[in-house]
N, C-alpha and C. Protein backbone atom coordinates (compact mmCIF):
# COMPACT_ATOMS: atom_id res chain seq x y z
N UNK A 1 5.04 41.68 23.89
CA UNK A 1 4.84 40.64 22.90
C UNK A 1 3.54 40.93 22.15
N UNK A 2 3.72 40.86 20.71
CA UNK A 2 2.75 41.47 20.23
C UNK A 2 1.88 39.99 19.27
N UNK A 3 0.85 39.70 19.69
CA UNK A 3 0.07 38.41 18.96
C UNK A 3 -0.66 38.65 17.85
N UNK A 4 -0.56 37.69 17.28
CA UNK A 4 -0.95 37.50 15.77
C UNK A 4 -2.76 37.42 15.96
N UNK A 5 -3.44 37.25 14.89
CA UNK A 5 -4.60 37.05 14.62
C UNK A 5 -5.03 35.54 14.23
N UNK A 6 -3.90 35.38 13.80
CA UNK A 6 -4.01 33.34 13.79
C UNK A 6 -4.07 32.72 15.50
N UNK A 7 -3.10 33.35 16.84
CA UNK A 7 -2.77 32.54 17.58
C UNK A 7 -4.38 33.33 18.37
N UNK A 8 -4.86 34.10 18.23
CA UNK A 8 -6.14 34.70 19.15
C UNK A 8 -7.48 34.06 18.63
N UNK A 9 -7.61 33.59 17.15
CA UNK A 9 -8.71 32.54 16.63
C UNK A 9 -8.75 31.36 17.24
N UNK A 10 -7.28 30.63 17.55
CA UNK A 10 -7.41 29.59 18.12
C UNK A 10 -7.96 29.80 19.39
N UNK A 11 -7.90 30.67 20.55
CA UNK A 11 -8.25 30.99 21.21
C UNK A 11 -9.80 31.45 21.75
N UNK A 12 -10.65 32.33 20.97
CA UNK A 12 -11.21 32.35 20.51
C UNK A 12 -12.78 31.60 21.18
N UNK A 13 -12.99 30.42 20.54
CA UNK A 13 -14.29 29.01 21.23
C UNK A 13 -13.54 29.40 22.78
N UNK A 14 -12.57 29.53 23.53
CA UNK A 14 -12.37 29.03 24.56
C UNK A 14 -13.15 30.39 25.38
N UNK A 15 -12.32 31.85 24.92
CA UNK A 15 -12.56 32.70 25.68
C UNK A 15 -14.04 32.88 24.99
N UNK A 16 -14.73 32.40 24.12
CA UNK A 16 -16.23 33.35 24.04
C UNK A 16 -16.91 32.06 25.01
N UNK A 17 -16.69 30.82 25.73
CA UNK A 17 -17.75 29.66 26.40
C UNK A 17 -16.75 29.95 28.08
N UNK A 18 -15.61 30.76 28.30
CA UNK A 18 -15.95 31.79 29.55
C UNK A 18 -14.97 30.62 30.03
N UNK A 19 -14.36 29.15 29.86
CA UNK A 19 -12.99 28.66 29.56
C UNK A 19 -11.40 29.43 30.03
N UNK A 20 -11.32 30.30 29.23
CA UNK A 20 -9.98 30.98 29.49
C UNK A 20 -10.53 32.84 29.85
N UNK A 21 -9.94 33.02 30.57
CA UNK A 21 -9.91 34.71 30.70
C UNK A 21 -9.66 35.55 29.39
N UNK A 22 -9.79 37.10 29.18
CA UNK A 22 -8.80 37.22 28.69
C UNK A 22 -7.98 38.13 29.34
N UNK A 23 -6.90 38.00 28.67
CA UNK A 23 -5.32 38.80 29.62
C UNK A 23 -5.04 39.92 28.64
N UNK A 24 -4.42 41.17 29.03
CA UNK A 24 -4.25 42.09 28.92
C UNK A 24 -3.87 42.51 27.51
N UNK A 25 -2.85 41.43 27.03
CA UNK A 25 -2.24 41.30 25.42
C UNK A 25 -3.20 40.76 24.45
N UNK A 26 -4.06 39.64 25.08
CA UNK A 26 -5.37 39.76 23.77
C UNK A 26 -6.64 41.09 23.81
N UNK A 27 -6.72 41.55 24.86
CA UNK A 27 -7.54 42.98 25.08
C UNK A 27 -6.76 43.66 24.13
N UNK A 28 -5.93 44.09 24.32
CA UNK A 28 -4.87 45.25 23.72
C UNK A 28 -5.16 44.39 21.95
N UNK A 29 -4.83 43.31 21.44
CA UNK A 29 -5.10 42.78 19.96
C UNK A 29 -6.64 43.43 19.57
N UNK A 30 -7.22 43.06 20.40
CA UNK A 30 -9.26 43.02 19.91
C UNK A 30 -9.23 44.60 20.31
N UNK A 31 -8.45 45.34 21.15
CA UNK A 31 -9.20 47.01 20.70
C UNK A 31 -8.16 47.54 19.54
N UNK A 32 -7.28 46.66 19.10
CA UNK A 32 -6.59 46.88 17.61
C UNK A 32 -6.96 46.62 16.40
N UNK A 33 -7.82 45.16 16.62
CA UNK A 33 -8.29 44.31 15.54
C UNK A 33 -9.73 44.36 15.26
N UNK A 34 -10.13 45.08 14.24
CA UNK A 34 -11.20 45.09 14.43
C UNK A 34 -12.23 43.36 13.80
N UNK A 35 -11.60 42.86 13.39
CA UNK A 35 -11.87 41.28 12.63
C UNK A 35 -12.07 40.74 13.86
N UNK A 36 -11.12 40.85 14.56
CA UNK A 36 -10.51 40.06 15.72
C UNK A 36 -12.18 40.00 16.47
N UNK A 37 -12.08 41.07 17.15
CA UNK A 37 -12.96 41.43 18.08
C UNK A 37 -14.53 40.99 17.47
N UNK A 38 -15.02 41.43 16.12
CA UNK A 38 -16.06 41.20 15.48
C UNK A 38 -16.09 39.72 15.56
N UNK A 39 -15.13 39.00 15.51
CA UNK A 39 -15.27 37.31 15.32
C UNK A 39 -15.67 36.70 17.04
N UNK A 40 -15.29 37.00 18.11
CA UNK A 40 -14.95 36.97 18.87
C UNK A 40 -16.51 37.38 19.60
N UNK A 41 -17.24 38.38 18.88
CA UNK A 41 -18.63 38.62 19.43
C UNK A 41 -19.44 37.95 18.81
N UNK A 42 -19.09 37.11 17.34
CA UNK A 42 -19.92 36.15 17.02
C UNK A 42 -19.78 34.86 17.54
N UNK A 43 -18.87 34.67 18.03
CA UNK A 43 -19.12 33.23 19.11
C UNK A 43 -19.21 33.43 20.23
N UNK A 44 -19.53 34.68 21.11
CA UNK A 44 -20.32 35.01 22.14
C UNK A 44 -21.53 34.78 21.74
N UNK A 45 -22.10 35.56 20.65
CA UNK A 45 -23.51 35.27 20.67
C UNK A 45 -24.36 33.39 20.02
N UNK A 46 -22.89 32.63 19.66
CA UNK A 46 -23.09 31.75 19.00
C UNK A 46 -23.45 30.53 20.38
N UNK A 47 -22.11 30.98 21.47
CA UNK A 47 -22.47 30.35 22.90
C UNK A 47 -23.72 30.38 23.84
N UNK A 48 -24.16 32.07 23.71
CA UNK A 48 -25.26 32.19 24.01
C UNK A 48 -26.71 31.31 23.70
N UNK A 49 -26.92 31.29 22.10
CA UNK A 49 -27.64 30.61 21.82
C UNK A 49 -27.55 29.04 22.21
N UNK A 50 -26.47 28.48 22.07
CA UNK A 50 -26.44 27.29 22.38
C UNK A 50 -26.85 27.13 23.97
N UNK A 51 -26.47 27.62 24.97
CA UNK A 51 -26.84 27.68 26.35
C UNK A 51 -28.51 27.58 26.32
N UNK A 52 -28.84 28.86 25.68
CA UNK A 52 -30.56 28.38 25.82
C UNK A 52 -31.07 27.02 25.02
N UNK A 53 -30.49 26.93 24.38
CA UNK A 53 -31.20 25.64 23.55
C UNK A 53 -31.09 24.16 24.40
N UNK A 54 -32.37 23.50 24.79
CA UNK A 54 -32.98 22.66 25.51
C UNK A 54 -33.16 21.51 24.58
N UNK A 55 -32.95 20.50 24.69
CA UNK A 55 -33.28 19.44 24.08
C UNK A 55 -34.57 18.98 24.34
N UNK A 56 -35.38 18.65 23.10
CA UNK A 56 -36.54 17.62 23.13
C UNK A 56 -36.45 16.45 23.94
N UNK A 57 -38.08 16.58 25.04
CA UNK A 57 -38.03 15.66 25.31
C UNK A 57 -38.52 14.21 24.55
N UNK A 58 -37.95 13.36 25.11
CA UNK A 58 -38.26 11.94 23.66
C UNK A 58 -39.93 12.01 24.15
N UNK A 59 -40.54 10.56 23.07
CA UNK A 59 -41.96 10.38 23.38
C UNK A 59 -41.90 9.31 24.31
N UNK A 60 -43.02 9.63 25.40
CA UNK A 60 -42.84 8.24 26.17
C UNK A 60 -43.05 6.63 25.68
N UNK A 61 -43.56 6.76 24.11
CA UNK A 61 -43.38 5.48 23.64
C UNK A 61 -42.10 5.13 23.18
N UNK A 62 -41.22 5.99 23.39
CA UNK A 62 -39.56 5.42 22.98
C UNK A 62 -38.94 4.26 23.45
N UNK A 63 -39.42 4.30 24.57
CA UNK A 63 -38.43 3.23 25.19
C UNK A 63 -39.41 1.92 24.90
N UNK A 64 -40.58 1.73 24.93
CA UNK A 64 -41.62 0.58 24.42
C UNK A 64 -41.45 0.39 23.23
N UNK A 65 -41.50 1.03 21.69
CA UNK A 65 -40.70 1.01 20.77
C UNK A 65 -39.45 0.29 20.26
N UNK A 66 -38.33 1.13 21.13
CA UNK A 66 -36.86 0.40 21.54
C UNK A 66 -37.15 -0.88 21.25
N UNK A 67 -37.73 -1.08 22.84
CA UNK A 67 -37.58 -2.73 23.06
C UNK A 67 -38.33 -3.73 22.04
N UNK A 68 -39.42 -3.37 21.58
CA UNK A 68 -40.00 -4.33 20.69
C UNK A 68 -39.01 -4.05 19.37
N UNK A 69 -38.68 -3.25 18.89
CA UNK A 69 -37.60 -3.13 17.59
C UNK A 69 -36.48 -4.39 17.87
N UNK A 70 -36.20 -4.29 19.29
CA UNK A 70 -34.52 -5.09 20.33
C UNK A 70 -35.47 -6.77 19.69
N UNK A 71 -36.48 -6.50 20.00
CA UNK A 71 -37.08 -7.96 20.41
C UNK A 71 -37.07 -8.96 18.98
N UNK A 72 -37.86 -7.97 17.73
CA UNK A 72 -37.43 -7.82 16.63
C UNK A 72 -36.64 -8.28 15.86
N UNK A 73 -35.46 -7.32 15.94
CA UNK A 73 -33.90 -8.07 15.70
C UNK A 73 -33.38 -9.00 16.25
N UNK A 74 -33.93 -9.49 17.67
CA UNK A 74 -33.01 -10.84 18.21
C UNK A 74 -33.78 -12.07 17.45
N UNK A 75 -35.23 -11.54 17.53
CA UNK A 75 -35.86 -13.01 16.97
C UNK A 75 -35.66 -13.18 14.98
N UNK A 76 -34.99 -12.36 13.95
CA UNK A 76 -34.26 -12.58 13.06
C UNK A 76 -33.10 -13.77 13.26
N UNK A 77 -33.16 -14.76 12.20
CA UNK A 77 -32.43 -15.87 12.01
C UNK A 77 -31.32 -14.97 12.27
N UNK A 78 -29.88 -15.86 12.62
CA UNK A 78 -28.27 -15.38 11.98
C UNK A 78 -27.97 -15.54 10.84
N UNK A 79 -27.34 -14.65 10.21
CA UNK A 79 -26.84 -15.59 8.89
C UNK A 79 -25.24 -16.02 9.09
N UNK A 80 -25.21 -16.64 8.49
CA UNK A 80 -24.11 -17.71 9.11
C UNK A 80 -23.10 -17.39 7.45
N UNK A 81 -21.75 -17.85 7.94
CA UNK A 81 -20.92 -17.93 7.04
C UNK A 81 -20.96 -18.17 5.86
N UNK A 82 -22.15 -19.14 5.54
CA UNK A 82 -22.40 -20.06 4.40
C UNK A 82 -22.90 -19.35 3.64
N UNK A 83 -23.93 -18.28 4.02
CA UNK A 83 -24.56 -17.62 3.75
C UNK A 83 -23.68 -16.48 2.49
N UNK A 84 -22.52 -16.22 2.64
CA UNK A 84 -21.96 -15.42 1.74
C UNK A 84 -21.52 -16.18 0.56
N UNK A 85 -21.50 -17.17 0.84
CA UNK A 85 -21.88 -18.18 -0.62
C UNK A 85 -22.86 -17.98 -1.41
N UNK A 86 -23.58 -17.89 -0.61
CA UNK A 86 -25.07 -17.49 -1.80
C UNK A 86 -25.22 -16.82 -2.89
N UNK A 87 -24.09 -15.71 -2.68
CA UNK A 87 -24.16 -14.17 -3.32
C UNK A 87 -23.49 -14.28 -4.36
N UNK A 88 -23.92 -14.45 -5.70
CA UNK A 88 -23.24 -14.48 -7.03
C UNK A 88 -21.94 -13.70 -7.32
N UNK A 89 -21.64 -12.60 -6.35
CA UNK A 89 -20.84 -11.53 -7.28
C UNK A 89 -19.79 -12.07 -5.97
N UNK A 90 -20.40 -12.30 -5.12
CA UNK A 90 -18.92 -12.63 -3.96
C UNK A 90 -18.33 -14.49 -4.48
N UNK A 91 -19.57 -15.17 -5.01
CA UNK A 91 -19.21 -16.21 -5.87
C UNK A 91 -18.40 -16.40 -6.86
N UNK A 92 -18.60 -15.36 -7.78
CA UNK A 92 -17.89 -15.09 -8.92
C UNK A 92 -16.35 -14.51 -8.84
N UNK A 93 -16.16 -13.91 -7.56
CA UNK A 93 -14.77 -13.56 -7.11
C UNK A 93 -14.28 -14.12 -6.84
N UNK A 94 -14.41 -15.41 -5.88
CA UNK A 94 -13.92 -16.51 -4.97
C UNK A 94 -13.56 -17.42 -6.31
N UNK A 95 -14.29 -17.37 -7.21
CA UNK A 95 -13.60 -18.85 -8.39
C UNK A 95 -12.97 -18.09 -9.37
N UNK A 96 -13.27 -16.82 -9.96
CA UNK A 96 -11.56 -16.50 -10.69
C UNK A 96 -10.25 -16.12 -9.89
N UNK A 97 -10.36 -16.17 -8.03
CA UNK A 97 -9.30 -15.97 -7.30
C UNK A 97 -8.91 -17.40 -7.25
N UNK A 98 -9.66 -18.35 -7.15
CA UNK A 98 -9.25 -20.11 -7.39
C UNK A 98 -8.31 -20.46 -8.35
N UNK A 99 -9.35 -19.74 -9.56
CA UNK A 99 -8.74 -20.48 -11.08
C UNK A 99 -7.36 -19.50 -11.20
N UNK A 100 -7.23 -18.56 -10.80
CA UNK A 100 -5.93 -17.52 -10.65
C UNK A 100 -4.66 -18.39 -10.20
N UNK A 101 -4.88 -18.97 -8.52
CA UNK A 101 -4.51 -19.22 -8.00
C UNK A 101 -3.84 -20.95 -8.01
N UNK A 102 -4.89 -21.29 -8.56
CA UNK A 102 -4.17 -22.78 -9.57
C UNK A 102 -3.80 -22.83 -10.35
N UNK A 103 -3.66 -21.56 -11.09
CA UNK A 103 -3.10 -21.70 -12.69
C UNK A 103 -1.74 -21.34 -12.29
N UNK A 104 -1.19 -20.41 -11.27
CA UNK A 104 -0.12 -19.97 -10.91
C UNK A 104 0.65 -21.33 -10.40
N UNK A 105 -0.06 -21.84 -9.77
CA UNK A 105 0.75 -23.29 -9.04
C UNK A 105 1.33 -24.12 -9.71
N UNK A 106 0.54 -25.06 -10.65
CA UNK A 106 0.66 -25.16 -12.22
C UNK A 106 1.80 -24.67 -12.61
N UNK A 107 1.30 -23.71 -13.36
CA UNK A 107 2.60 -23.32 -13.73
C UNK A 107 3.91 -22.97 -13.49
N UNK A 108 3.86 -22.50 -11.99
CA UNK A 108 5.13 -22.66 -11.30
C UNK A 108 5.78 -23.94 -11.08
N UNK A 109 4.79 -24.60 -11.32
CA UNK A 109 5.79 -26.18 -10.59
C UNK A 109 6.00 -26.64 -12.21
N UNK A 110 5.70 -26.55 -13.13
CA UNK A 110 6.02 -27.17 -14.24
C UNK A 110 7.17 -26.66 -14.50
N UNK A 111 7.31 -25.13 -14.52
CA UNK A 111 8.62 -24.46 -14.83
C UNK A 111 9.53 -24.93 -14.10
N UNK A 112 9.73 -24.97 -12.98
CA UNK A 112 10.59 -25.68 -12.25
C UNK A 112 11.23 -27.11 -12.27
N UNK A 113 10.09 -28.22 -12.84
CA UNK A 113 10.26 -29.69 -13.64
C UNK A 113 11.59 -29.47 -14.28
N UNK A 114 11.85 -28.47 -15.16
CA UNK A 114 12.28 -29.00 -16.21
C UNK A 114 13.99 -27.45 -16.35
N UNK A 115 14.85 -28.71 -16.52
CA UNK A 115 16.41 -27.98 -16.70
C UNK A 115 16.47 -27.42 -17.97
N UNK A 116 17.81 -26.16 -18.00
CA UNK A 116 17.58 -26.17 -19.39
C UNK A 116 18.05 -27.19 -20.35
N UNK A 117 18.68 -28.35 -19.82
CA UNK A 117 18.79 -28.81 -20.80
C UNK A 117 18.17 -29.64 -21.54
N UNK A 118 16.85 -29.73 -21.23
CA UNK A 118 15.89 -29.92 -21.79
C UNK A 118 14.92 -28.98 -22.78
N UNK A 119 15.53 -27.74 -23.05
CA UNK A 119 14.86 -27.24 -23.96
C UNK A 119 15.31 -27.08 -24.99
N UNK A 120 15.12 -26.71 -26.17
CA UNK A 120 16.08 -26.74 -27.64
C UNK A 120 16.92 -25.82 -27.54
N UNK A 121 17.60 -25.45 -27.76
CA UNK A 121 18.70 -24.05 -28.37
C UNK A 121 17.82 -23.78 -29.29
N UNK A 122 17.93 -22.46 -29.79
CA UNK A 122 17.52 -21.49 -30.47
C UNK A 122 18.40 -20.77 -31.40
N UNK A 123 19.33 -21.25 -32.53
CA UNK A 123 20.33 -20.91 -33.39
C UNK A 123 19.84 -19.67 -33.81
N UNK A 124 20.78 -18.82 -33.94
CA UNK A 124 20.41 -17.31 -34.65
C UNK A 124 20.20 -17.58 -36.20
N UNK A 125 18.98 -16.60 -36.31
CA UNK A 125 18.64 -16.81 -37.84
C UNK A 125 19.36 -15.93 -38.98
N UNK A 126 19.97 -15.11 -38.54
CA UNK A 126 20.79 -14.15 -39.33
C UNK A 126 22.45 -15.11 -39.66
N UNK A 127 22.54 -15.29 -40.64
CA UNK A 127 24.09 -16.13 -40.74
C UNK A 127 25.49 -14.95 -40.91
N UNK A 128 26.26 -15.26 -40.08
CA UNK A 128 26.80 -14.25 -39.46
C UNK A 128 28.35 -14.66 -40.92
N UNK A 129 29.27 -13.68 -40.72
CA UNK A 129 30.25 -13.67 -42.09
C UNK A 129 31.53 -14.12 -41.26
N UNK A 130 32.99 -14.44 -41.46
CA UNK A 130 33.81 -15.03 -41.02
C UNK A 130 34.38 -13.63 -40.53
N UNK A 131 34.95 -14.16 -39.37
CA UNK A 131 35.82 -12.82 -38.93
C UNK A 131 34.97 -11.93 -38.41
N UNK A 132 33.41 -12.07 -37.64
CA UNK A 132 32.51 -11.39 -36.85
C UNK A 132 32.59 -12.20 -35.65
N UNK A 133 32.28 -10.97 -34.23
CA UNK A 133 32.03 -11.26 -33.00
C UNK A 133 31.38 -12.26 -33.07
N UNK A 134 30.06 -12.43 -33.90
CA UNK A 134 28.98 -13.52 -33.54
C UNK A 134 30.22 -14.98 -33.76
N UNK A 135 30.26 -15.04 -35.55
CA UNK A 135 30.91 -16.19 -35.57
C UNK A 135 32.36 -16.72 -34.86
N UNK A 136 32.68 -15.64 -34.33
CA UNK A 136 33.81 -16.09 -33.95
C UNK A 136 33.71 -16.81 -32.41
N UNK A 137 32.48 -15.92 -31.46
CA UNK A 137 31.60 -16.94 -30.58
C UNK A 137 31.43 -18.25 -31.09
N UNK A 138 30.47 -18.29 -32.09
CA UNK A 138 29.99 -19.43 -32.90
C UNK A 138 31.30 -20.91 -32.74
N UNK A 139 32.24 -20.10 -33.57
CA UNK A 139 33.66 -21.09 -33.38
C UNK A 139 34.26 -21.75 -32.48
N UNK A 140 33.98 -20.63 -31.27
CA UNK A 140 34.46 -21.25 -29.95
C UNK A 140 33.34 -22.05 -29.15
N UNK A 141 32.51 -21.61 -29.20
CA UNK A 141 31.32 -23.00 -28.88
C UNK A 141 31.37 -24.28 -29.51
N UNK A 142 31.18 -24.25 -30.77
CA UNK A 142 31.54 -25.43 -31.34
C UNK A 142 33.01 -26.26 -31.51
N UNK A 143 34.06 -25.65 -31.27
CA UNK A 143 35.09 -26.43 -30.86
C UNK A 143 35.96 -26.67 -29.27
N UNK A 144 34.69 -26.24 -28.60
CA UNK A 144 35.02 -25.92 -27.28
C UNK A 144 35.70 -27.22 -26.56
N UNK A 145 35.98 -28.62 -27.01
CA UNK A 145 36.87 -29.72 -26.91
C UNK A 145 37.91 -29.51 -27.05
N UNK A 146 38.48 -28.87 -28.13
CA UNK A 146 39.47 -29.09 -28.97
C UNK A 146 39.78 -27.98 -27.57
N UNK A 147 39.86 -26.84 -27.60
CA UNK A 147 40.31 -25.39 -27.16
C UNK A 147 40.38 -25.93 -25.42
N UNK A 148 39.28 -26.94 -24.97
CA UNK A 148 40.11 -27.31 -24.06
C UNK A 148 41.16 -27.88 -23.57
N UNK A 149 41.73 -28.96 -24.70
CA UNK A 149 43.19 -29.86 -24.75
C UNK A 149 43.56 -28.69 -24.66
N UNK A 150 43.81 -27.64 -25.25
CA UNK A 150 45.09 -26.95 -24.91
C UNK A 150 45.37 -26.20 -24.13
N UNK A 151 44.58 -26.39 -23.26
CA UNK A 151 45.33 -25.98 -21.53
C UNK A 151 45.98 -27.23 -20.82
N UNK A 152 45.55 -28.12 -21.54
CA UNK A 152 46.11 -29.60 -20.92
C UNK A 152 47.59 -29.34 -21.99
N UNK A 153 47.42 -28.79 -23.03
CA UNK A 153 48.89 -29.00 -23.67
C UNK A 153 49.64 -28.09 -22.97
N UNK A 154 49.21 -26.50 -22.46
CA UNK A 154 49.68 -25.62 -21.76
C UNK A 154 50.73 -26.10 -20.76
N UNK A 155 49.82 -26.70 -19.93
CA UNK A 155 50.09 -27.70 -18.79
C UNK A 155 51.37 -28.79 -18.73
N UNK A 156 51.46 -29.02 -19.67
CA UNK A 156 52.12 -30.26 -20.06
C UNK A 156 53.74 -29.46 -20.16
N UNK A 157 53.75 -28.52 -21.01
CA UNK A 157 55.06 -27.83 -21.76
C UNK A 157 55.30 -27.10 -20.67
N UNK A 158 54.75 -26.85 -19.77
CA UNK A 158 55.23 -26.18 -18.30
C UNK A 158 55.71 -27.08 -17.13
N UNK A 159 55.15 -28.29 -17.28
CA UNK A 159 55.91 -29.35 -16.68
C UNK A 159 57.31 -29.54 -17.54
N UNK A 160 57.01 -29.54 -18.54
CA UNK A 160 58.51 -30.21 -18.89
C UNK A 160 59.30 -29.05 -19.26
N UNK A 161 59.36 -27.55 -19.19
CA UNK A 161 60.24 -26.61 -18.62
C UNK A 161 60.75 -26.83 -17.48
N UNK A 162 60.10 -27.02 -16.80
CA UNK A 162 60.69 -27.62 -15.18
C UNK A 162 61.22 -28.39 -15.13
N UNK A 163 61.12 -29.66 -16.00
CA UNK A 163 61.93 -30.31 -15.71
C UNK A 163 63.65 -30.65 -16.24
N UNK A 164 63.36 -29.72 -17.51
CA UNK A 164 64.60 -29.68 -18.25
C UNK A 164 65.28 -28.69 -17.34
N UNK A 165 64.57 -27.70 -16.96
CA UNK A 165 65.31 -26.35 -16.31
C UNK A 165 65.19 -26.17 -15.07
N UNK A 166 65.82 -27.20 -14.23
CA UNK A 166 65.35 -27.22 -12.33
C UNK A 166 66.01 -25.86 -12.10
């Protein structure tokens, strides 16, 4: 099985901090690769360094410090909820999200008040010619009484087929 140079990078931090071994098939890659191997001795020597490197010790006034800073911050007032009231720009958000928010209500409930048949019709302003789709709509709206009797007349002349013709 022959390994890539992507799957031996990942590898790599583990085998240069002494983590994983290496096994025979990444030996055989790194005396092939010469990237490989060159990368592979820079995080040996990158581990190395880190191993020697010792951390500072703190100053012994740290922890006396600490505590008076601790002491400090506890004896600061809270600020309390109210407190974000104060702030003009968080002020100024809170009342056009108000006035937003009542104008929507408002207006939703008014729209709702009212059926349509409470609003005007709206007659088309173009006057339409005899013998057009529009007017011929037009016709049947406005005699829409009349055009109903005659399903009642329909009605009627179908009863009395029946009855002439049992």
């Amino acid at each position: 099985m022959v390994m890539k140079c992507n799957e031996i990078r990942e590898m790599m931090p583990d085998m240069a901090s002494g983590l994983m071994e290496v096994t025979p098939e990444v030996s055989g890659h790194l005396a092939g690769c010469g990237a490989c191997a060159a990368k592979l001795e820079e995080f040996k020597q990158t581990m190395a360094l880190l191993d020697e490197w010792q951390s500072p010790e703190p100053s012994p006034y740290f922890d006396v410090r600490l505590q008076a800073r601790l002491r400090e911050e506890m004896a600061k007032p809270q600020v309390t909820w109210l407190a974000w009231f104060r702030r003009p720009a968080l002020a100024a958000a809170l009342t056009v999200l108000i006035a937003v928010g009542v104008g929507l209500f408002f207006t939703k409930n008014s729209a709702t008040r009212y059926n349509d048949s409470q609003f005007a019709r709206v007659e088309p302003q173009t006057p339409s010619g005899p013998g057009t789709a529009v007017s011929d709509l037009q016709a049947l709206e406005k005699n829409h009484d009349l055009y109903s009797d005659f399903d009642l007349l329909d009605d009627l002349q179908v009863q009395h087929d029946v009855v002439e013709n049992p």
